[in-house]
C-alpha atoms as a PDB file:
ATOM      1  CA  UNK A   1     -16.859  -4.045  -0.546  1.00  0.00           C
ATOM      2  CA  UNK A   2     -13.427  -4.448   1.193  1.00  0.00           C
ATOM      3  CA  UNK A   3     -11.311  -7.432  -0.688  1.00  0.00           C
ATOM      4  CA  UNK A   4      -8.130  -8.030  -1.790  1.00  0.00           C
ATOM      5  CA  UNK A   5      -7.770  -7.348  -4.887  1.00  0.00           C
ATOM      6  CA  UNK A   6      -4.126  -8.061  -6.676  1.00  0.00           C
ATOM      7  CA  UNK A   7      -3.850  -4.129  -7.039  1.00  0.00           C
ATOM      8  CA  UNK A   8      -4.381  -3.336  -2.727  1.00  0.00           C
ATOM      9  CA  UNK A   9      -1.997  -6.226  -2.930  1.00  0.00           C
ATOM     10  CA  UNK A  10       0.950  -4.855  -5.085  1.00  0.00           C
ATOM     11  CA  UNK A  11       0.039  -1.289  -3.651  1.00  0.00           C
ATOM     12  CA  UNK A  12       1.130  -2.595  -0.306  1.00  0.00           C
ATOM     13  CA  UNK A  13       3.990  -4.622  -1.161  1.00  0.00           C
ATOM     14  CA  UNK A  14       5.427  -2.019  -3.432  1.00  0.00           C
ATOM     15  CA  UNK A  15       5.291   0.809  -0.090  1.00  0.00           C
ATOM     16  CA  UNK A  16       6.877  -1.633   2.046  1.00  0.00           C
ATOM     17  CA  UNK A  17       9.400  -2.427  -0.390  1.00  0.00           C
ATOM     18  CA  UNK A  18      10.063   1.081  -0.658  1.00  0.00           C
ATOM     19  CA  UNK A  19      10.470   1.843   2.580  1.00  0.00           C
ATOM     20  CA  UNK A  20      12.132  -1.464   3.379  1.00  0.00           C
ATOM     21  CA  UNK A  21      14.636  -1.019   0.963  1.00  0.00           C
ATOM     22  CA  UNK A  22      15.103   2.778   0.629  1.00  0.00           C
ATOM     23  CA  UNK A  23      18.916   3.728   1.085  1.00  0.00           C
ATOM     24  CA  UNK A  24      20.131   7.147  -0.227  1.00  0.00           C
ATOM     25  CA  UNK A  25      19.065   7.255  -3.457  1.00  0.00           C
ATOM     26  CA  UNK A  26      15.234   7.376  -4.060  1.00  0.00           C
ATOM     27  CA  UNK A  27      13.261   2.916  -5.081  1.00  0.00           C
ATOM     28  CA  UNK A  28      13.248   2.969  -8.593  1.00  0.00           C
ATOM     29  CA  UNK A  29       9.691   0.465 -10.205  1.00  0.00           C
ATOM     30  CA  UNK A  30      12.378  -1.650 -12.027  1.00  0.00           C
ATOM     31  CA  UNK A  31      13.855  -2.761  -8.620  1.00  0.00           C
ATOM     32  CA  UNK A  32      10.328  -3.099  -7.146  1.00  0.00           C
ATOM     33  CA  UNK A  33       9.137  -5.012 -10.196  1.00  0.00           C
ATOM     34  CA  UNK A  34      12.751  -7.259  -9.821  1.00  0.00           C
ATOM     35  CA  UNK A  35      12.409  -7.936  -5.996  1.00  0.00           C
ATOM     36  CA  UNK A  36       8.512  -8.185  -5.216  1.00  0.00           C
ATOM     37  CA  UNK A  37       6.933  -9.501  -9.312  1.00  0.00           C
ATOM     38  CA  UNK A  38       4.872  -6.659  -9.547  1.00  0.00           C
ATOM     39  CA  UNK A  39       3.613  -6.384 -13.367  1.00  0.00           C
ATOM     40  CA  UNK A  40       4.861  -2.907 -14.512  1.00  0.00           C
ATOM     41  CA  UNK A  41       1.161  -1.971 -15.492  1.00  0.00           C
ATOM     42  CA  UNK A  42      -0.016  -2.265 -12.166  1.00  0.00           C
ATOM     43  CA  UNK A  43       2.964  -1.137 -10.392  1.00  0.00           C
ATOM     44  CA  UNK A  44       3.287   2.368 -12.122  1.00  0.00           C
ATOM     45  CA  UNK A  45      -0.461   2.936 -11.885  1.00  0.00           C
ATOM     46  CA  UNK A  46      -0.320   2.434  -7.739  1.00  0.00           C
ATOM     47  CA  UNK A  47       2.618   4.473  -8.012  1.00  0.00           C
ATOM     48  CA  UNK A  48       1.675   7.837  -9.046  1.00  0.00           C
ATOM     49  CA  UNK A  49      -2.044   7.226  -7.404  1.00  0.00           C
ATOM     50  CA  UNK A  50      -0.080   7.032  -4.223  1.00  0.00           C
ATOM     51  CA  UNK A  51       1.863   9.985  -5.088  1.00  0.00           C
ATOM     52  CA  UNK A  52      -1.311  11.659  -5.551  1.00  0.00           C
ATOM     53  CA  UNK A  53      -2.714  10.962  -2.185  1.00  0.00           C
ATOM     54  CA  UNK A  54       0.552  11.930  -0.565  1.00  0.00           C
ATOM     55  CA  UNK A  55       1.867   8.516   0.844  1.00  0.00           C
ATOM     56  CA  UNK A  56       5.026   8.416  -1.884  1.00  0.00           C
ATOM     57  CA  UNK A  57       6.969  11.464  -3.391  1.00  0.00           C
ATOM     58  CA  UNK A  58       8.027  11.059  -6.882  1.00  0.00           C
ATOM     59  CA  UNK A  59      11.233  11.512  -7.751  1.00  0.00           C
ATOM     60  CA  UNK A  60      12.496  12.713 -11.658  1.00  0.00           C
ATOM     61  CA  UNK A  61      15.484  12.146 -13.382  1.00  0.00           C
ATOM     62  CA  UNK A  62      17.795   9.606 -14.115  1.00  0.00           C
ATOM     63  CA  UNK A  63      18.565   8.403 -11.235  1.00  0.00           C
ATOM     64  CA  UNK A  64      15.005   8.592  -9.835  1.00  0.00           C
ATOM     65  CA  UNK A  65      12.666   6.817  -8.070  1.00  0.00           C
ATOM     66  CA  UNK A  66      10.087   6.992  -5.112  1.00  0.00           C
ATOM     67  CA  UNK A  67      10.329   7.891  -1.599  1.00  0.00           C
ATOM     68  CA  UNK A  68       7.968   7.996   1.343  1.00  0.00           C
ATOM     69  CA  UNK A  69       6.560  11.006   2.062  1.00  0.00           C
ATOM     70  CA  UNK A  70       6.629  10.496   5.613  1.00  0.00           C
ATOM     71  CA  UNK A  71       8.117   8.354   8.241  1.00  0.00           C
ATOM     72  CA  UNK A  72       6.969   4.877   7.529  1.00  0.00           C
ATOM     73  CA  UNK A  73       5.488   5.192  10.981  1.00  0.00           C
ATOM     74  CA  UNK A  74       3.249   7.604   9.733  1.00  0.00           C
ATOM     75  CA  UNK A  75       2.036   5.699   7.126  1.00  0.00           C
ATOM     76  CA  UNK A  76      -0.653   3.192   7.664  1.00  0.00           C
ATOM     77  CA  UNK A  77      -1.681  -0.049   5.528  1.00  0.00           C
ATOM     78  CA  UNK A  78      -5.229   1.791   5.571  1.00  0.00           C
ATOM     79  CA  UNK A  79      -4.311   4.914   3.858  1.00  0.00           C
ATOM     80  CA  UNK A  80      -2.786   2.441   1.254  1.00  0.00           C
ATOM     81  CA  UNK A  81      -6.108   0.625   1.074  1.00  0.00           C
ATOM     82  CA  UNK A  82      -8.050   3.484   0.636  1.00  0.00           C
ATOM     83  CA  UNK A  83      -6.126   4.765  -2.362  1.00  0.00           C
ATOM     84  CA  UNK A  84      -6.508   1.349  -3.790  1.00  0.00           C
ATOM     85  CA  UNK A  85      -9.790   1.149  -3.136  1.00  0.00           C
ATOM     86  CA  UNK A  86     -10.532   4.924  -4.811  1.00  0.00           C
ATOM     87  CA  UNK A  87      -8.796   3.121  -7.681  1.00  0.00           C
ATOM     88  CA  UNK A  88     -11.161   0.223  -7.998  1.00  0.00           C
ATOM     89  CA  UNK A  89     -13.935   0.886  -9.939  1.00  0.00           C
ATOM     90  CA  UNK A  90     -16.160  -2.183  -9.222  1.00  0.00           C
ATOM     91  CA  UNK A  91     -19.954  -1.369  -7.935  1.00  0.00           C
ATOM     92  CA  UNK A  92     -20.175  -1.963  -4.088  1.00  0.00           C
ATOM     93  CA  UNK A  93     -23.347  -4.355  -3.559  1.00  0.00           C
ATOM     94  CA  UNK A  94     -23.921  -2.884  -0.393  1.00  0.00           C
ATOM     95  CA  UNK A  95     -24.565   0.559  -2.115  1.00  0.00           C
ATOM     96  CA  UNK A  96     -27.034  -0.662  -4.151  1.00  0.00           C
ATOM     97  CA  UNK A  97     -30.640   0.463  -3.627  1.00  0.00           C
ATOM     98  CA  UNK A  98     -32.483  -2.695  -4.132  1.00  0.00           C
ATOM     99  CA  UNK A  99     -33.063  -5.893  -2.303  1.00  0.00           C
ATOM    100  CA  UNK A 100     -34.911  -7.644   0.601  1.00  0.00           C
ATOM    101  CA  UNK A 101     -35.918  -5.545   3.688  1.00  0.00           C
ATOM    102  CA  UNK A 102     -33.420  -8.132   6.067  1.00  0.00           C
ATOM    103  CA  UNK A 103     -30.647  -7.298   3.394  1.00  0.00           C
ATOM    104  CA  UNK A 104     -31.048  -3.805   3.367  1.00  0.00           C
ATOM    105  CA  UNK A 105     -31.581  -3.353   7.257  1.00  0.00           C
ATOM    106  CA  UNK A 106     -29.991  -6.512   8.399  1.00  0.00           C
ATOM    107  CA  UNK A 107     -27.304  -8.061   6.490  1.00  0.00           C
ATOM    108  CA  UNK A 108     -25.693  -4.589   4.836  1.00  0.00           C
ATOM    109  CA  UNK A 109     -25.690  -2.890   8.206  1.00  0.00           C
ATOM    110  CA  UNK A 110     -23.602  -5.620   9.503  1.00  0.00           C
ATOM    111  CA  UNK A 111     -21.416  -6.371   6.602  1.00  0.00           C
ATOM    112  CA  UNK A 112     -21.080  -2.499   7.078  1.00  0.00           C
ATOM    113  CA  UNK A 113     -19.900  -2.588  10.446  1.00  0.00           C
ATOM    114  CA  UNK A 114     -17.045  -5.709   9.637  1.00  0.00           C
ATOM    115  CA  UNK A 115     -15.852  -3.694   7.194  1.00  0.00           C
ATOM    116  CA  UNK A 116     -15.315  -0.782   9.412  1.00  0.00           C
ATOM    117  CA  UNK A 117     -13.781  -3.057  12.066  1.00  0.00           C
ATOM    118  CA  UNK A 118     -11.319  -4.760   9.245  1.00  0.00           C
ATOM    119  CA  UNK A 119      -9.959  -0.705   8.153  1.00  0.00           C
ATOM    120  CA  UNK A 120     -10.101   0.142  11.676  1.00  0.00           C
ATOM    121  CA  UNK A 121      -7.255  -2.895  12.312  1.00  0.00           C
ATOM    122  CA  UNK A 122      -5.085  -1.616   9.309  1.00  0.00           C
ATOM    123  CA  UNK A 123      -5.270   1.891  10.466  1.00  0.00           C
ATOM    124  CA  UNK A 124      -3.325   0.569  13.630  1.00  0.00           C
ATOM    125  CA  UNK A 125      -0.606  -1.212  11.250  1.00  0.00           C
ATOM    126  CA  UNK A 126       1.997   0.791  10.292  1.00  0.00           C
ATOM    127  CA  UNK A 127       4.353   0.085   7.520  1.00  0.00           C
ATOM    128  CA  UNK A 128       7.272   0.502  10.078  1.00  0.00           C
ATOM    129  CA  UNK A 129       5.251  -2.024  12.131  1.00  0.00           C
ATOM    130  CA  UNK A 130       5.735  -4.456   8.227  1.00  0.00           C
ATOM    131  CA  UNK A 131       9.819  -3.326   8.336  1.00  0.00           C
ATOM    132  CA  UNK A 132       9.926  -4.657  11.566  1.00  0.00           C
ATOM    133  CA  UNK A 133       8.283  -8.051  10.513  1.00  0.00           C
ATOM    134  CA  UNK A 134      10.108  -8.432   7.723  1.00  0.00           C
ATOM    135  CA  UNK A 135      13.611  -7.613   9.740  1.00  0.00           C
ATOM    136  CA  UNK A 136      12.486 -10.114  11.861  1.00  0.00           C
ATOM    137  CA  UNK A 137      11.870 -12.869   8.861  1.00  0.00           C
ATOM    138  CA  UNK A 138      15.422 -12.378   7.872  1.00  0.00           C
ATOM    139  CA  UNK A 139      14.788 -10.184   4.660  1.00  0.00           C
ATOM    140  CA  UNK A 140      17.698  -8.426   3.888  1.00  0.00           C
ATOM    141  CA  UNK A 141      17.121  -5.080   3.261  1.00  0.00           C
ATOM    142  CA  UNK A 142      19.094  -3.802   0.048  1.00  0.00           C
ATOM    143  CA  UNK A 143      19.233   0.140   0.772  1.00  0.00           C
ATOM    144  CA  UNK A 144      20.912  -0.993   3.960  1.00  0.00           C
ATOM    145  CA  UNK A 145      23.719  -3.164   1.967  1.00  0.00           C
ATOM    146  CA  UNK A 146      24.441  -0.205  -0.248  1.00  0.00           C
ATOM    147  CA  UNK A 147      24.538   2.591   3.034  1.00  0.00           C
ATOM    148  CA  UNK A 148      28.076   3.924   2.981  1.00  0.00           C
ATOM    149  CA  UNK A 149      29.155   5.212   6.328  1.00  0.00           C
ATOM    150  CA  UNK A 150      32.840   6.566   5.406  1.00  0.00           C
ATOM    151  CA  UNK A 151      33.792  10.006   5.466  1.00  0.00           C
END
């Protein structure tokens, strides 16, 4: 079943913040965790899972961090769900072989189709289309602050 769940949550906001505030060095979780409240737990576990599934690249050493591992255009708040949701472990009601004949043929078709309709939407939302909100909203963007342009 398709909720949100404080993990899809921080999984989301911790993309856009890297992509939002990427500059030339690569997001380190510390500065996620500082600017967006993220619990370190949760953080680090989205983290590599979305390394994983090839939305973020890891970065090693000391200086460190994530990247995308695309253009953030290319990256949709649906392929973040769906890593999430691989994540999740709770049993999905609607996969479960028992109940009444309008649940099963009825009611779980259409929660079914909703569903589909609600990924569907955040397949068409980019995170680029999220840095362009939150541009918008006045967020100031920290990678941008520390760009140096000076040869």
């Amino acid at each position: 079943m398709l909720r949100l769940s404080k993990k899809m949550l921080f999984a989301i906001e911790a993309v856009l913040d890297i992509a939002y505030h990427a500059g030339a060095e690569p997001v380190q979780s510390r500065e996620i965790t500082r600017r967006q409240g993220i619990p370190r737990r949760y953080l680090e576990q989205a983290l590599q899972q979305l390394v994983r599934q090839e939305i973020l690249i890891g970065v090693r050493g000391p200086r460190g961090g994530y990247r995308l591992a695309r253009e953030r255009r290319r990256i949709t708040i649906g392929e973040v769900v769906r890593v999430v949701r691989k994540m999740e472990t709770t049993d999905n009601p609607i996969d479960d072989p028992a109940g009444s004949e309008l649940g099963r043929l009825v009611v779980r078709p259409l929660w079914i189709e909703l569903q589909e309709g609600v990924i569907k939407r955040l397949d068409a939302i980019t995170i680029d289309d999220l840095c362009t909100k939150a541009n918008e909203s006045g967020i100031v963007s920290e990678g941008r602050m520390n760009l140096d342009f000076s040869i």
